[in-house]
C-alpha atoms as a PDB file:
ATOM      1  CA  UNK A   1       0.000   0.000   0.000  1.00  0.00           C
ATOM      2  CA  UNK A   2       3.060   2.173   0.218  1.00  0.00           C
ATOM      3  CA  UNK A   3       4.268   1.763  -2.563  1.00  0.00           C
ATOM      4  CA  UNK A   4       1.188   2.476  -3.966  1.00  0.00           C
ATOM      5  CA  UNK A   5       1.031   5.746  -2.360  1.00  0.00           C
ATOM      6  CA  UNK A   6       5.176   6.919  -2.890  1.00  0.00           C
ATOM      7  CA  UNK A   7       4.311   5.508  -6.890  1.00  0.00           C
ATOM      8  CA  UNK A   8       1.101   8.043  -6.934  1.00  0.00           C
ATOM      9  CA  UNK A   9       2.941  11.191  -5.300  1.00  0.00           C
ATOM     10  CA  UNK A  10       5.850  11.035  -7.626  1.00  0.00           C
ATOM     11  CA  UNK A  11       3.864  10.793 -10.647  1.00  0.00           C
ATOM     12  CA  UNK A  12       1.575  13.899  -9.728  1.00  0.00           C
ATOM     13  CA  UNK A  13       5.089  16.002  -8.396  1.00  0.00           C
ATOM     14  CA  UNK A  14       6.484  14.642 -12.097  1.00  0.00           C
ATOM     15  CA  UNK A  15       2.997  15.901 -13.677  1.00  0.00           C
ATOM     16  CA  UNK A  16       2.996  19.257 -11.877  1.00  0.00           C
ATOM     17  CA  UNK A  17       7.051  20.003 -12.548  1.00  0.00           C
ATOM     18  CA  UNK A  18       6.186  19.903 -16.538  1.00  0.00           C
ATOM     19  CA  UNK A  19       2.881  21.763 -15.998  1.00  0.00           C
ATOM     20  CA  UNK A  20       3.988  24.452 -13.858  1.00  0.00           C
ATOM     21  CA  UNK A  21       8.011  24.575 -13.482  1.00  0.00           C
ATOM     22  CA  UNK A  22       8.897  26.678 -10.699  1.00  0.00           C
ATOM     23  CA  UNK A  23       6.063  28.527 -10.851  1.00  0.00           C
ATOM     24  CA  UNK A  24       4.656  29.960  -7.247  1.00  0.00           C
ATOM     25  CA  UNK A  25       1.727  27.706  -7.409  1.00  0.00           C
ATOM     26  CA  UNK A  26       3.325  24.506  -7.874  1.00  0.00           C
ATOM     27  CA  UNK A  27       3.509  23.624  -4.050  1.00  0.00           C
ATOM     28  CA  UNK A  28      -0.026  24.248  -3.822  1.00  0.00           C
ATOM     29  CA  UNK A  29      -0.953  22.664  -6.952  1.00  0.00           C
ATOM     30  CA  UNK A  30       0.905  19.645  -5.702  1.00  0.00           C
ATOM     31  CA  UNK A  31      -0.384  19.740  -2.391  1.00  0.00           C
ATOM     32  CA  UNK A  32      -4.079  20.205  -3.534  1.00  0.00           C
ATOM     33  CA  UNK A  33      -3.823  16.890  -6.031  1.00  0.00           C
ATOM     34  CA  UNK A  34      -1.529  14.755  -3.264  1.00  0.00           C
ATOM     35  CA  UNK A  35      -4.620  15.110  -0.709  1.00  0.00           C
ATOM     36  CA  UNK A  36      -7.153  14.144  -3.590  1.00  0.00           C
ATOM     37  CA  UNK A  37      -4.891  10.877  -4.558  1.00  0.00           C
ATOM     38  CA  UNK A  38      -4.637   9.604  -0.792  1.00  0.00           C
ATOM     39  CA  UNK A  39      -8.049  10.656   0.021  1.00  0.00           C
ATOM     40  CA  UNK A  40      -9.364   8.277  -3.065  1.00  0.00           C
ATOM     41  CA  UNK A  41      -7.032   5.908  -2.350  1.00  0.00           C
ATOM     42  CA  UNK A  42      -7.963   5.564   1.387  1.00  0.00           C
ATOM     43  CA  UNK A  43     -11.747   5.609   0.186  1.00  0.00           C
ATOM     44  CA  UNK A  44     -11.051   2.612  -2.839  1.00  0.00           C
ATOM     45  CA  UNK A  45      -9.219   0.385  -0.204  1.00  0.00           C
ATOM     46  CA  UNK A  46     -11.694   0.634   2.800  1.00  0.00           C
ATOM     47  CA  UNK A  47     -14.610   0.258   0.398  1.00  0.00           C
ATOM     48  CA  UNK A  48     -12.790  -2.762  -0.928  1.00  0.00           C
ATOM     49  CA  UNK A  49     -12.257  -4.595   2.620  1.00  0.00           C
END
């Protein structure tokens, strides 16, 4: 489940870094999308148990 997770994160930072660069918005753009992934994660696995 980890993995899962670490795979997920680093392919939305990847996504956002070519989108935006180093633009101020990044961090929140990144931090906005990171807390949708684990939040549908979470929801997908405890609906799946």
């Amino acid at each position: 489940m980890l993995i899962l997770v670490w795979f997920v994160v680093c392919i939305i930072f990847a996504f956002v870094q070519l989108i935006l660069g180093d633009s101020g918005h990044a961090l929140e753009l990144f931090a906005l999308l990171s807390a949708i992934a684990l939040f549908l994660i979470s929801r997908f696995t405890k609906k799946t148990k």
